[in-house]
Protein backbone atom coordinates (compact mmCIF):
# COMPACT_ATOMS: atom_id res chain seq x y z
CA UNK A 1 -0.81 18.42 0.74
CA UNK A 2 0.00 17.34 4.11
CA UNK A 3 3.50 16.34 5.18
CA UNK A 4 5.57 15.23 8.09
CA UNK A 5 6.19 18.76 9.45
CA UNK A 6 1.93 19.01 9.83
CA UNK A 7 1.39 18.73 13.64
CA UNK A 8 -0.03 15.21 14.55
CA UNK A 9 -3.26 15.37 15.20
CA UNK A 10 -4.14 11.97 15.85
CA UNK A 11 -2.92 10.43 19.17
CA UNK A 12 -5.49 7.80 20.54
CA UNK A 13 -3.98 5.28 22.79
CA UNK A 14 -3.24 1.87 21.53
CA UNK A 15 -5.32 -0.76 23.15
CA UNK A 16 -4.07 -4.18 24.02
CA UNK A 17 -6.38 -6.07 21.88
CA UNK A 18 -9.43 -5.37 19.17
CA UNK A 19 -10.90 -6.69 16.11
CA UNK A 20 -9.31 -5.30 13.51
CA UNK A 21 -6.21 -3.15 13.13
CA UNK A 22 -5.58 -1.66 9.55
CA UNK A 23 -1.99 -0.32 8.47
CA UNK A 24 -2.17 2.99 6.80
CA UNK A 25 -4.31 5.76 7.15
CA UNK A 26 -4.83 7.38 3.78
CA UNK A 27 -8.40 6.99 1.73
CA UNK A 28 -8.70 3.15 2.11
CA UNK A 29 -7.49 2.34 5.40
CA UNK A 30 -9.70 5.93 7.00
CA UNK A 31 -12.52 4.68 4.62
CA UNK A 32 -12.37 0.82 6.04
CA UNK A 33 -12.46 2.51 9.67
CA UNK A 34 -14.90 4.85 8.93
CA UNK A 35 -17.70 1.63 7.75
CA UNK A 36 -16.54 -0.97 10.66
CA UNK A 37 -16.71 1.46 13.19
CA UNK A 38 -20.54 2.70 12.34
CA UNK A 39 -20.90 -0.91 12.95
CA UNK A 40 -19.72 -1.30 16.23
CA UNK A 41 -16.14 -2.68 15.67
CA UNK A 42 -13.25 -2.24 17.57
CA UNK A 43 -11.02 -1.47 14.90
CA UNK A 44 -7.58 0.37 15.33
CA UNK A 45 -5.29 2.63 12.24
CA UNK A 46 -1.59 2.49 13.24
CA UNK A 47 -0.02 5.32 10.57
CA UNK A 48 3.49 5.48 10.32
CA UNK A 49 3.06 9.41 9.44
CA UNK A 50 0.45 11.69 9.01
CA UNK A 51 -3.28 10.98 7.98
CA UNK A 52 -3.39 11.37 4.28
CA UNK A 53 0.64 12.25 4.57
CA UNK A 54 1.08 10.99 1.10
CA UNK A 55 -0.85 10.42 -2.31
CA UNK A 56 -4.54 10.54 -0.44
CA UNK A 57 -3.77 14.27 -0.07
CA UNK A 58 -1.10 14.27 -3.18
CA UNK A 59 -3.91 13.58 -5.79
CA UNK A 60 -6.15 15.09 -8.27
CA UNK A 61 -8.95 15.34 -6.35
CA UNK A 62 -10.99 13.80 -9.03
CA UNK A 63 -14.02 11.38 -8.19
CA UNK A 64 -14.31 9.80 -11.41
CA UNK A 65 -16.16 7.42 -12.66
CA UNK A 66 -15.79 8.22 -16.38
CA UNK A 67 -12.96 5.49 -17.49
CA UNK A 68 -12.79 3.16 -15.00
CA UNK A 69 -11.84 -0.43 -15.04
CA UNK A 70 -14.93 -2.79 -16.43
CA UNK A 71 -14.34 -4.43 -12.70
CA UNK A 72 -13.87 -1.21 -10.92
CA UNK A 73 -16.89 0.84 -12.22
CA UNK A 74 -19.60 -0.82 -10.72
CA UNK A 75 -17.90 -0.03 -7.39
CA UNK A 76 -16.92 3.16 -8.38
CA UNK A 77 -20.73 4.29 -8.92
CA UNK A 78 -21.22 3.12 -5.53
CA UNK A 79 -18.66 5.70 -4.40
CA UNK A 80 -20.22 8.73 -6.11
CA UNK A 81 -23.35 7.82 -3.84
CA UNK A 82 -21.44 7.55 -1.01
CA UNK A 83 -19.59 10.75 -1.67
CA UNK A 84 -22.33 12.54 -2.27
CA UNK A 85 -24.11 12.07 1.22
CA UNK A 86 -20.64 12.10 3.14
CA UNK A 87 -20.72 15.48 3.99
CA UNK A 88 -24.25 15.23 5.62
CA UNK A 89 -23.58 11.97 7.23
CA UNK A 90 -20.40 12.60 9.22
CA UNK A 91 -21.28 16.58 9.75
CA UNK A 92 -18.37 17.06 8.07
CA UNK A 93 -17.93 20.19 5.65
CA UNK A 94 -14.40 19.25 4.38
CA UNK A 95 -16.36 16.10 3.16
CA UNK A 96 -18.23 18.45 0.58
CA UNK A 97 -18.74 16.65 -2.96
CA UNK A 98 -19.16 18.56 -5.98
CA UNK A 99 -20.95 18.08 -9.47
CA UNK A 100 -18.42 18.85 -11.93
CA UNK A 101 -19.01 16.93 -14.61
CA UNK A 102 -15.45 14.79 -16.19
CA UNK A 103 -14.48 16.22 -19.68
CA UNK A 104 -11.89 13.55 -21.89
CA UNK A 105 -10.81 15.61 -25.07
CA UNK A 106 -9.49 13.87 -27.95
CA UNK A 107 -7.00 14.89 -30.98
CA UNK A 108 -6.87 11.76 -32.95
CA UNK A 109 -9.21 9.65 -34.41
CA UNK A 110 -7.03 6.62 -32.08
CA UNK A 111 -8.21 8.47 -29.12
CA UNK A 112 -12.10 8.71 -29.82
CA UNK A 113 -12.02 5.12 -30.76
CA UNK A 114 -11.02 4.00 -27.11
CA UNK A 115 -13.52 6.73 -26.33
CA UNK A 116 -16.36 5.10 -28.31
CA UNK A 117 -15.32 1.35 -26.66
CA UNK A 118 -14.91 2.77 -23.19
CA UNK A 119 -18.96 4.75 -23.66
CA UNK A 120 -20.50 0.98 -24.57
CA UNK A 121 -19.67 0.01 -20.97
CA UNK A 122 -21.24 3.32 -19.85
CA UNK A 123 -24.36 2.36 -21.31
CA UNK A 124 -24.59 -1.40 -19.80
CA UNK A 125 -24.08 0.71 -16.86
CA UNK A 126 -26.84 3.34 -17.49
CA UNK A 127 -24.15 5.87 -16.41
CA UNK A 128 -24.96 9.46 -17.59
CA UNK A 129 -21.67 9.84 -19.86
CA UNK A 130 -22.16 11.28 -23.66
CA UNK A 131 -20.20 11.17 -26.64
CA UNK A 132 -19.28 14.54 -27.91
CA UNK A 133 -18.86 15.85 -31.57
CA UNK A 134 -16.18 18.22 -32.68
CA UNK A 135 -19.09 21.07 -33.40
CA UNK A 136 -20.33 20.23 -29.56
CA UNK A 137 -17.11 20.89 -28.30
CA UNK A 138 -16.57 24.09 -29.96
CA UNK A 139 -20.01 24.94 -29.16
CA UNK A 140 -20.27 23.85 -25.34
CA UNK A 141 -16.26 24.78 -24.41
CA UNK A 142 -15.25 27.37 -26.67
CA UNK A 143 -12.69 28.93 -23.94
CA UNK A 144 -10.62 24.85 -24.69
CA UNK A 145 -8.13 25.33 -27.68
CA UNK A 146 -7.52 22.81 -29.36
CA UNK A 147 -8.39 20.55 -32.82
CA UNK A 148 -10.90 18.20 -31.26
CA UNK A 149 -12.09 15.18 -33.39
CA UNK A 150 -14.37 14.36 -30.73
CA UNK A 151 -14.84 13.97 -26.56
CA UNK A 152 -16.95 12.48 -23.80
CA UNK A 153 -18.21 13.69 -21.10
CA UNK A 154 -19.68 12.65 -17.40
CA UNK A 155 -21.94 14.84 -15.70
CA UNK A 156 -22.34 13.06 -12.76
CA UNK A 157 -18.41 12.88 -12.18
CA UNK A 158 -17.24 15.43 -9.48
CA UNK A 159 -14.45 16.56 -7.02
CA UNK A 160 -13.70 17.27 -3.57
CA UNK A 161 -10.39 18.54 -1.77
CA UNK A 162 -7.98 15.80 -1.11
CA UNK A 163 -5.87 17.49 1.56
CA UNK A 164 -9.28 18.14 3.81
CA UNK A 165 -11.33 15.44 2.94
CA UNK A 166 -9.44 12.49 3.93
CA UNK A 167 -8.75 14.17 7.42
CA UNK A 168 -12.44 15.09 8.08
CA UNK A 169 -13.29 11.46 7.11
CA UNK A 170 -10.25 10.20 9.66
CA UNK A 171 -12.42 12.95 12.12
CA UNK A 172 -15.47 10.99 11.80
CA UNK A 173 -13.69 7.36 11.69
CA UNK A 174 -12.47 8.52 15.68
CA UNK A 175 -16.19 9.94 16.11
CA UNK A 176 -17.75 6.57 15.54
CA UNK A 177 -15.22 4.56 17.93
CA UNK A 178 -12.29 4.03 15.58
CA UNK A 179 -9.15 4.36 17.68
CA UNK A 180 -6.64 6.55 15.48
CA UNK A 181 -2.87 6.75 15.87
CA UNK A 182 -0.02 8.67 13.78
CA UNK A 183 3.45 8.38 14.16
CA UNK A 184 2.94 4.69 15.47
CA UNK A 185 4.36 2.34 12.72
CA UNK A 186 3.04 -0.97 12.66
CA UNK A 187 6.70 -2.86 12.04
CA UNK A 188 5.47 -6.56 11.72
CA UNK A 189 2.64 -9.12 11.83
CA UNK A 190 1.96 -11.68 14.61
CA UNK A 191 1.85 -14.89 13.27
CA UNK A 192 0.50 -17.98 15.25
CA UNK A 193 -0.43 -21.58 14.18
CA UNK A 194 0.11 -20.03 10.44
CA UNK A 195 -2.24 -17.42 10.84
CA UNK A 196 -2.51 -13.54 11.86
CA UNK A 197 -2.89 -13.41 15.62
CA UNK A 198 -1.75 -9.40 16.16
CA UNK A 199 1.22 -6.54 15.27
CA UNK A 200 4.12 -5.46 16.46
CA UNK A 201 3.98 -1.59 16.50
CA UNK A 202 7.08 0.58 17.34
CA UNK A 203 4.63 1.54 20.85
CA UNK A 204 4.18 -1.81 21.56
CA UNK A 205 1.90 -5.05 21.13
CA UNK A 206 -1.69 -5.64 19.95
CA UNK A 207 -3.54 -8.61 19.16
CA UNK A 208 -6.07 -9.27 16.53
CA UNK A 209 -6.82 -11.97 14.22
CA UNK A 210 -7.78 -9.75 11.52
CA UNK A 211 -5.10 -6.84 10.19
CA UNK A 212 -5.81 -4.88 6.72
CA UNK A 213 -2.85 -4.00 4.94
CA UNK A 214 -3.75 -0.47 3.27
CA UNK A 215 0.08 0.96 3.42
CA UNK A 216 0.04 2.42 -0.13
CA UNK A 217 3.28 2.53 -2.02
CA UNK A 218 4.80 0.57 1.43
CA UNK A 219 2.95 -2.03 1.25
CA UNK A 220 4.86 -5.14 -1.36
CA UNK A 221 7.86 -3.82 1.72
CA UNK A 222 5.23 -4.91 4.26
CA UNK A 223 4.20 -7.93 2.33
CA UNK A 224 7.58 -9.24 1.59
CA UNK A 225 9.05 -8.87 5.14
CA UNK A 226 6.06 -10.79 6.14
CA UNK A 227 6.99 -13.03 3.33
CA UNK A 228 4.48 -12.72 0.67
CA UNK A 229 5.14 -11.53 -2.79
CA UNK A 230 2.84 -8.22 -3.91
CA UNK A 231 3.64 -7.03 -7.52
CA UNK A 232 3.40 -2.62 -6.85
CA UNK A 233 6.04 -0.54 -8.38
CA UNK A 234 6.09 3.03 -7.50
CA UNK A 235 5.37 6.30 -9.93
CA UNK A 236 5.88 9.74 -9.75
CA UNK A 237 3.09 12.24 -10.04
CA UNK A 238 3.83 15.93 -10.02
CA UNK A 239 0.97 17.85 -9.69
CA UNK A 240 0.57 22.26 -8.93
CA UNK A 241 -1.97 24.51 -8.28
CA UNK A 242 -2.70 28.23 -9.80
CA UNK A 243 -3.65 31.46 -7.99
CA UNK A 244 -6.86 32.40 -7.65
CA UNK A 245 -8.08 32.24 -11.44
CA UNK A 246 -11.45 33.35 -13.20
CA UNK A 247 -14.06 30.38 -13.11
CA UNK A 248 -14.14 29.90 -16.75
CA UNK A 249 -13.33 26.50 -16.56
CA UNK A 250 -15.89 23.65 -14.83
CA UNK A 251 -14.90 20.28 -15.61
CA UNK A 252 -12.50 17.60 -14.60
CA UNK A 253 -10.82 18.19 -18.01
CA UNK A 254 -8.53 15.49 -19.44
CA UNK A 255 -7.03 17.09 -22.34
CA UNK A 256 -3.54 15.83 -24.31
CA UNK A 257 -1.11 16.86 -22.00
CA UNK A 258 -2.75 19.05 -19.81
CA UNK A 259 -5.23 17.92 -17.34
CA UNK A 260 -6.83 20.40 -14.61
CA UNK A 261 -10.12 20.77 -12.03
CA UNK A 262 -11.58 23.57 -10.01
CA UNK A 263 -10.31 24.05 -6.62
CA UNK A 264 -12.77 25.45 -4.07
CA UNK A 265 -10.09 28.02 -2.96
CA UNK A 266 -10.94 29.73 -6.25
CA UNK A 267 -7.58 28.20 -8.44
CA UNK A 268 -7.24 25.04 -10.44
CA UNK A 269 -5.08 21.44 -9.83
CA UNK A 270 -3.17 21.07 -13.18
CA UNK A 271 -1.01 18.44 -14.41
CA UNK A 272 0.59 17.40 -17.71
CA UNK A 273 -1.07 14.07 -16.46
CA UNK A 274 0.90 12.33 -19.49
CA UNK A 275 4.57 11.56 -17.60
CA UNK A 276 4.95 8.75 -15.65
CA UNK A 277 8.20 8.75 -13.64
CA UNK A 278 9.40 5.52 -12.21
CA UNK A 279 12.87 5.47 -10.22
CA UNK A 280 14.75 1.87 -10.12
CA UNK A 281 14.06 -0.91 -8.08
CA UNK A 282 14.93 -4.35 -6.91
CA UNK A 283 11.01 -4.52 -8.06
CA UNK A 284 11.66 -3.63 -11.10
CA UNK A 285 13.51 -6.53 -12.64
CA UNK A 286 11.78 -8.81 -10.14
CA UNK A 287 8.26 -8.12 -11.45
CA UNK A 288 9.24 -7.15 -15.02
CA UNK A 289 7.65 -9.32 -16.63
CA UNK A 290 4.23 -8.95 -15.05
CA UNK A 291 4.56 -5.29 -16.18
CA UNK A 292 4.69 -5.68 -20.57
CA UNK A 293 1.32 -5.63 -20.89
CA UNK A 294 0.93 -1.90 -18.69
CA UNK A 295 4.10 -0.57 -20.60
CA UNK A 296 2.55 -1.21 -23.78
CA UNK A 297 -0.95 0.04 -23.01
CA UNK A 298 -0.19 3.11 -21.50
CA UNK A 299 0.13 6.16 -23.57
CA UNK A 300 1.99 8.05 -20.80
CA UNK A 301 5.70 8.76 -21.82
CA UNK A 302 7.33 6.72 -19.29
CA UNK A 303 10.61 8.13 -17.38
CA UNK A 304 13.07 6.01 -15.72
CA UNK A 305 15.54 6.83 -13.04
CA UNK A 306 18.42 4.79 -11.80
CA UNK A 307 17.06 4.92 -8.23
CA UNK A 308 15.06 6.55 -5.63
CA UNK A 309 16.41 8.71 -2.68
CA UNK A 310 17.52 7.26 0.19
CA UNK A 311 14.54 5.30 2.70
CA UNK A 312 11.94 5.77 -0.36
CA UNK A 313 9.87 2.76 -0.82
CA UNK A 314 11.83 0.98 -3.19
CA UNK A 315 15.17 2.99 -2.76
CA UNK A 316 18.73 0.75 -3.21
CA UNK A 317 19.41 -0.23 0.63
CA UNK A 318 15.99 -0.59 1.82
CA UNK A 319 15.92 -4.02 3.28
CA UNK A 320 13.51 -6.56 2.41
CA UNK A 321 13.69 -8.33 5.87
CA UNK A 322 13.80 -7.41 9.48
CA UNK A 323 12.76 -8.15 13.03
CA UNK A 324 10.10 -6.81 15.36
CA UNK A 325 12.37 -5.39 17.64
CA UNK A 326 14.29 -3.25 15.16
CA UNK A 327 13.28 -0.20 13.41
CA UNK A 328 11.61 -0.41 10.42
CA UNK A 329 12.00 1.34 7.35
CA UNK A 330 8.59 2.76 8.08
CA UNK A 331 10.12 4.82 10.88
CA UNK A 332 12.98 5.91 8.72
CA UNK A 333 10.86 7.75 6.23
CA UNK A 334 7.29 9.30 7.94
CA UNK A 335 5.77 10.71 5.19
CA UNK A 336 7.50 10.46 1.50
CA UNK A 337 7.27 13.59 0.21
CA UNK A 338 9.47 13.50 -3.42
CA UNK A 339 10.30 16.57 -5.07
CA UNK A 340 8.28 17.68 -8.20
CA UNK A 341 9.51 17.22 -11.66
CA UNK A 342 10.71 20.34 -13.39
CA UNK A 343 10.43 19.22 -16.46
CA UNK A 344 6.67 18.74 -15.69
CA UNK A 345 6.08 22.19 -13.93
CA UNK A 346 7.63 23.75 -17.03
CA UNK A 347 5.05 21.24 -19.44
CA UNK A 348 2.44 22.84 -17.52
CA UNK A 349 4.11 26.56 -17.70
CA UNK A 350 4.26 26.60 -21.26
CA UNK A 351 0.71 24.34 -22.19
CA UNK A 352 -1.39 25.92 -19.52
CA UNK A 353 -1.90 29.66 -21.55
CA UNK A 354 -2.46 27.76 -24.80
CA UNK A 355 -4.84 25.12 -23.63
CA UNK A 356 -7.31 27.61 -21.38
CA UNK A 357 -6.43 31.26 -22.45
CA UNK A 358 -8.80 32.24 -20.16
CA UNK A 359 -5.66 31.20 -17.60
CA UNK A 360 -3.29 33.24 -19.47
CA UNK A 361 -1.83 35.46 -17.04
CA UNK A 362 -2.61 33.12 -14.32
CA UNK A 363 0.48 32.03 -12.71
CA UNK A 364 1.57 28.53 -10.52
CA UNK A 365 0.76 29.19 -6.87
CA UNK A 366 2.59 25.85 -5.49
CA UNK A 367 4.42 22.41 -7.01
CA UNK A 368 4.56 19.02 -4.85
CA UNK A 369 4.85 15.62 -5.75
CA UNK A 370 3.41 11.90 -4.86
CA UNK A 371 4.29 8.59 -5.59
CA UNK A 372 1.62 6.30 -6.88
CA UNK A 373 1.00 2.37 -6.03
CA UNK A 374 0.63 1.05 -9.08
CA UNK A 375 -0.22 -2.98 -9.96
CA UNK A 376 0.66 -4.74 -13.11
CA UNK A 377 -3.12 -4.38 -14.29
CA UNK A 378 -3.52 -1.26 -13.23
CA UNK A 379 -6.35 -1.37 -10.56
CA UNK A 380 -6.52 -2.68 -6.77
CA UNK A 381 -5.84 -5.56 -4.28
CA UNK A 382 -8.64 -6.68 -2.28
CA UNK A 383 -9.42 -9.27 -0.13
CA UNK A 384 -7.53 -12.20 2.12
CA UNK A 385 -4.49 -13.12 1.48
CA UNK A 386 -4.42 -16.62 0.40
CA UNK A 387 -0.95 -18.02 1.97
CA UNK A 388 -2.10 -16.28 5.22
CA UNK A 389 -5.08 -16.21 6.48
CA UNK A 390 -6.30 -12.97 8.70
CA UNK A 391 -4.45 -10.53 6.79
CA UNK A 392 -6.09 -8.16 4.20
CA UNK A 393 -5.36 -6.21 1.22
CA UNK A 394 -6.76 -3.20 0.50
CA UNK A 395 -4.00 -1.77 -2.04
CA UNK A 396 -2.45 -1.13 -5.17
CA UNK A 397 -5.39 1.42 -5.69
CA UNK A 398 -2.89 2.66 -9.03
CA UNK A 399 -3.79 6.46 -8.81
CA UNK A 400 -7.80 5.71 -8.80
CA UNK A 401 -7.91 5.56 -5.04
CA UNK A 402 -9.11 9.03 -3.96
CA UNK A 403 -12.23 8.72 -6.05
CA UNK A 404 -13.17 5.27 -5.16
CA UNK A 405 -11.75 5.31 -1.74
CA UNK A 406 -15.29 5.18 -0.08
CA UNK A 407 -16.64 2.40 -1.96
CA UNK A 408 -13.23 0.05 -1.33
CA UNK A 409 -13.84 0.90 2.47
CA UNK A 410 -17.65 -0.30 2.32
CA UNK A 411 -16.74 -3.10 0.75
CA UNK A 412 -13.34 -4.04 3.22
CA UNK A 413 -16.18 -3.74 6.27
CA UNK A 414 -18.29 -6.00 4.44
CA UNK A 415 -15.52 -9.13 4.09
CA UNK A 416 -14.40 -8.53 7.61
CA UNK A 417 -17.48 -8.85 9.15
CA UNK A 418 -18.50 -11.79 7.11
CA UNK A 419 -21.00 -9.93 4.64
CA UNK A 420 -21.61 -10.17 1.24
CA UNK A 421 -18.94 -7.18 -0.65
CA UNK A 422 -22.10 -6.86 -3.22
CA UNK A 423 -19.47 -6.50 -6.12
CA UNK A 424 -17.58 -9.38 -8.06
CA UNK A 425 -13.96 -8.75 -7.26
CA UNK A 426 -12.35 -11.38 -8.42
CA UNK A 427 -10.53 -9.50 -10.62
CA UNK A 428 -9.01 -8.22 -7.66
CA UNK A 429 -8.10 -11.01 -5.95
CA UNK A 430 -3.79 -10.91 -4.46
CA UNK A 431 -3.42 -14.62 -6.07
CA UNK A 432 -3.98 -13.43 -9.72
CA UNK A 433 -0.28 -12.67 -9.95
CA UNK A 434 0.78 -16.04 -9.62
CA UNK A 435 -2.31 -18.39 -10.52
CA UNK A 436 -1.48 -17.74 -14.38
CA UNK A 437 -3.87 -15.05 -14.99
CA UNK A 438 -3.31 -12.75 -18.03
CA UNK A 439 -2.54 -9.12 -17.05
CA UNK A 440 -5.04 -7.01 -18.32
CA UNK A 441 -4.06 -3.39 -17.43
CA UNK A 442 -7.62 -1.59 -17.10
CA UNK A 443 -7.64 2.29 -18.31
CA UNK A 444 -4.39 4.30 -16.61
């Protein structure tokens, strides 16, 4: 993972004036800068902290199509494309995709059913995903224990390394023009005759009449000192990796609580991957409501806290308001780096010999944490904001974003250059929070 004590790397002058500046610089914003710059635009990434500070080098590592949203999956098979020819496009190693395959594993006969209705959209889709029997399971993973009523499986799914990627892809973003900047927090918008005309950044001015907001779990602060309501609430992941372990074990594997990958440093990313962790917000009561539906749909054992720490997004204190020429709460906290749970690194202590006993005396190398953007539904913000006209949204990517990352930054190049996005994203659309329109939480 990559934190604020990682020496900044980034450090392009700040022009007066371009086309488009985007706030944040993990997966979606590098990804947007990456596809407008190959076209010739002047576009500009103001990050508060590091490159990939927080969850874009926090996270699985999984690119996954297997699961996905009904809205999100066409966009997400775009991705695995894209992934798979980044390496060779940019000349960048770190940018390596590889085949791995995405394994779900299921105990109860409740499980396989949302297995079985998940695998209908797979085949509208022509994706390459297979239901699997008990006898297959025991047959094709023997080194998984477990009682398996059934699974399903991916092949094309893969994985790359988070903490290298999303840096190599910021690398070739600056190679193709993009002007890159860390420690330069963009503190507010520019607003003229009711629409965007520039930022404020803590170095100074710049103008532009388009600005993507793509600040992660920072972003509903962004939003609401700019006044605009954006329903996020923030989650705790805690995540480790082993020592170098025996390659036994190829798959993304999704498994009742215990989920792992491959790394390519020889160990595996494990996680119980069924704790959710929320701490206490302002947010919480305001967008309540909007979050039943998630609550009830998840299957995650959900964890609540009576606050965050002090200057975490969301924390008691943080204010929702404040002026350009005052520092913002962006500045205050550089790169949000949350301890990891210890009741989660001792779930994965005890499960991890009895799931893979290949792993047995394998032991935890490293622990870190990473708090997740999450929407009431469950999957992203894209587009224009509809009460203001020049900003963007590229957000609220709910612990998906890593994986489909490449695809939302294709598409973000396409609407701000006037192109057709080639997906239907309404579902995604910032104004379904208000306009009435039920909240569906797509697969978590």
């Amino acid at each position: 993972m990559i934190t604020d004590s990682a020496p900044v790397r980034f450090t392009d002058a700040l022009p007066a004036e371009c086309d488009v500046i985007i706030i944040g610089a993990g997966i979606a914003g590098i990804a947007t800068a990456y596809f407008l710059a190959k076209r010739g635009v002047n576009v500009v990434v103001c990050e508060k902290g590091r490159v990939a500070g927080e969850q874009s080098s926090r996270n699985w590592g999984w690119i996954r199509q297997q699961g996905r949203d009904w809205a999100e999956l066409p966009i997400m098979m775009e991705s695995n494309r894209i992934w798979r020819g980044l390496a060779k496009d940019t000349g960048e190693k770190d940018l390596t995709f590889t085949q791995s395959s995405c394994l779900y594993l299921a105990d109860t006969d409740e499980k396989l059913h949302k297995f079985e209705e998940w695998f209908e959209l797979a085949r509208q889709h022509q994706l390459s995903t297979r239901m699997l029997s008990a006898e297959e399971i025991a047959k094709q993973y023997p080194d998984i224990s477990g009682d398996w009523v059934g699974g399903m499986v991916t092949e094309t799914d893969g994985r790359a390394e988070p903490f290298v990627a999303v840096p190599a892809f910021a690398r070739a973003a600056q190679r193709a023009g993009a002007t890159i900047s860390e420690q330069c927090a963009v503190r507010s918008l520019e607003v003229e005759d009711g629409r965007v005309a520039g930022v404020v950044t803590e170095q100074g001015k710049i103008r532009s009449t388009r600005v993507v907001l793509a600040g992660g779990v920072w972003s509903t602060h962004f939003a609401a000192n700019a006044g605009l309501s954006l329903p996020q609430l923030t989650v705790r992941s805690t995540v480790a990796r082993t020592a170098q372990a025996p390659d036994v074990y190829g798959p993304n594997i999704s498994s009742p609580g215990l989920t792992m990958r491959r790394r390519q440093d020889g160990g595996y990313t494990v996680t119980s991957g069924d704790r959710a962790e929320h701490y206490l917000s302002m947010g919480s009561f305001r967008y309540f409501i909007k979050y039943i539906n998630l609550m009830k749909a998840t299957a995650r054992d959900i964890r609540l806290y009576p606050g965050a720490p002090a200057h975490f997004p969301g924390a008691w204190g943080v204010p929702r308001r404040w002026s350009a020429d005052e520092i913002s709460p962006f500045e205050r906290m550089r790169v949000v780096n949350p301890e990891p749970s210890r009741v989660v690194i001792k779930d994965i202590t005890d499960r991890l010999p009895k799931r893979f006993p290949a792993l047995k005396n394998v032991q935890l190398a490293e622990a870190w944490a990473g708090m997740i953007d999450v929407t009431p539904d469950a999957v992203p913000v894209l587009g224009e904001a509809d009460r203001l006209p020049g900003l963007y949204f590229a957000t609220g990517l709910s612990g998906h974003g890593f994986g489909i990352g490449p695809a939302v930054g294709r598409i973000m190049a396409d609407i701000l250059t006037g192109r057709s996005p080639g997906h239907d994203l309404s579902r995604f659309k910032h104004q379904r929070f208000f306009d009435g329109s039920p909240m569906v939480p797509g697969p978590y």
